[in-house]
Protein backbone atom coordinates (compact mmCIF):
# COMPACT_ATOMS: atom_id res chain seq x y z
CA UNK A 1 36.70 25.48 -78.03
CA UNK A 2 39.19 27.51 -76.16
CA UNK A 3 39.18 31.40 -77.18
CA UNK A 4 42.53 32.50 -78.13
CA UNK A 5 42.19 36.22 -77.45
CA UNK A 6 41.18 35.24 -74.03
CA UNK A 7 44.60 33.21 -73.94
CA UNK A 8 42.14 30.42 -73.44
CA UNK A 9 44.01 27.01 -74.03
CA UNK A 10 43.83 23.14 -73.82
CA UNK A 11 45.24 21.44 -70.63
CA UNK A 12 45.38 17.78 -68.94
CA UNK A 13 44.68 16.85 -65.39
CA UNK A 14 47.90 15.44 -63.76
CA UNK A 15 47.61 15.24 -60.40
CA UNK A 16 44.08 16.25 -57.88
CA UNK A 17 46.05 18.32 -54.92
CA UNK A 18 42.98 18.51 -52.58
CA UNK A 19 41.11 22.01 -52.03
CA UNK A 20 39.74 22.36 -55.23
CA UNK A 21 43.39 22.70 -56.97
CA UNK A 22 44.48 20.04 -59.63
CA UNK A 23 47.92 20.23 -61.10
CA UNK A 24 47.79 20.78 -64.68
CA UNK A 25 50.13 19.70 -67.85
CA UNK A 26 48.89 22.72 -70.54
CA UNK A 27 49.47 22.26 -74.22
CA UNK A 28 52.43 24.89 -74.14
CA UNK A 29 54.25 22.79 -71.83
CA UNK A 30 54.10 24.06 -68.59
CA UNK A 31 52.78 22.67 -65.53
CA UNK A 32 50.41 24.28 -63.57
CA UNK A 33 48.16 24.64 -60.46
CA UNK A 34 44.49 24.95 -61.74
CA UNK A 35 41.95 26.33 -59.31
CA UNK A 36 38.47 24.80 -59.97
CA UNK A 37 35.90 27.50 -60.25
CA UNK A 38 32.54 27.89 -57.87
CA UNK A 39 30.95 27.14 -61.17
CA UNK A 40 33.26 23.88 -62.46
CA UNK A 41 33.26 23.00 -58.90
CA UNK A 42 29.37 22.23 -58.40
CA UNK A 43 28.94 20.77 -61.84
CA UNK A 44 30.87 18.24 -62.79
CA UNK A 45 33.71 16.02 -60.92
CA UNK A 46 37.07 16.13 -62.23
CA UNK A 47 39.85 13.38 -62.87
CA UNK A 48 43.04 12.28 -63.57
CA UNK A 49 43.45 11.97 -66.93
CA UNK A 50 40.67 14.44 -68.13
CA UNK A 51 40.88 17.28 -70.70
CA UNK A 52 40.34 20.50 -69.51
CA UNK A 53 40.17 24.39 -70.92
CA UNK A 54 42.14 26.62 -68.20
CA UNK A 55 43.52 30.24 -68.73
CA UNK A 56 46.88 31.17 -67.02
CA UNK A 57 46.71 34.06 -64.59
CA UNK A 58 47.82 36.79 -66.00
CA UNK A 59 50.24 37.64 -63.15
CA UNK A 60 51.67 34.64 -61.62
CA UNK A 61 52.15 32.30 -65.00
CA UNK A 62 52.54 29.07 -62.99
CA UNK A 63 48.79 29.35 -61.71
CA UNK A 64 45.29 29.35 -63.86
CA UNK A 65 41.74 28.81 -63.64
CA UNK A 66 39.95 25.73 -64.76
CA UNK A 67 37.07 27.03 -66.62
CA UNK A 68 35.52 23.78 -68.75
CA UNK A 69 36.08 20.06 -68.68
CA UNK A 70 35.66 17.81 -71.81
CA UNK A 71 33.25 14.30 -71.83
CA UNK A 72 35.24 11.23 -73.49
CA UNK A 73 32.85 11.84 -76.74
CA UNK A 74 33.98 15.27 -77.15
CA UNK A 75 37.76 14.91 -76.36
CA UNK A 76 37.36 11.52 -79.64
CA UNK A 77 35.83 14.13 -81.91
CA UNK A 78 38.97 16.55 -80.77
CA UNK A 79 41.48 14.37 -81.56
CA UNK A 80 39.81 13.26 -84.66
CA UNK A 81 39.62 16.26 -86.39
CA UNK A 82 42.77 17.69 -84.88
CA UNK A 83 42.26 20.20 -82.27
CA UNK A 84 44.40 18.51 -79.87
């Protein structure tokens, strides 16, 4: 679950830009380039379509950092009890 006082929040993959960026539709509304962390980035492969937890930079708002990606199973049991 995203942590609110970390301004942690829900996000969708849009659009994979190459170089370890995706762009990023967030659950406030705005679009945004995500960087994929070192971390993310050996782990697990990211898609279209995915649900992802990013947290905006904290000095240019239209940028933030990918920190967690969701498996279908988990992003069911979100919706069903009404996270997202």
């Amino acid at each position: 679950m995203p942590k609110r006082w970390n301004k942690e929040q829900f996000a969708s993959a849009d659009t994979l830009l190459g170089a370890n960026h995706i762009r990023v539709r967030c659950i406030d509304g705005v679009t945004r380039m995500g960087r994929i962390k070192g971390k993310i980035k050996k782990r697990s492969w990211i898609r279209e379509g995915d649900t992802l937890i990013v947290v905006p930079w904290s000095f240019q708002d239209e940028k933030c950092d990918i920190l967690y990606r969701y498996l279908p199973p988990q992003v069911e049991w979100l919706r069903k009890n009404h996270y997202i």
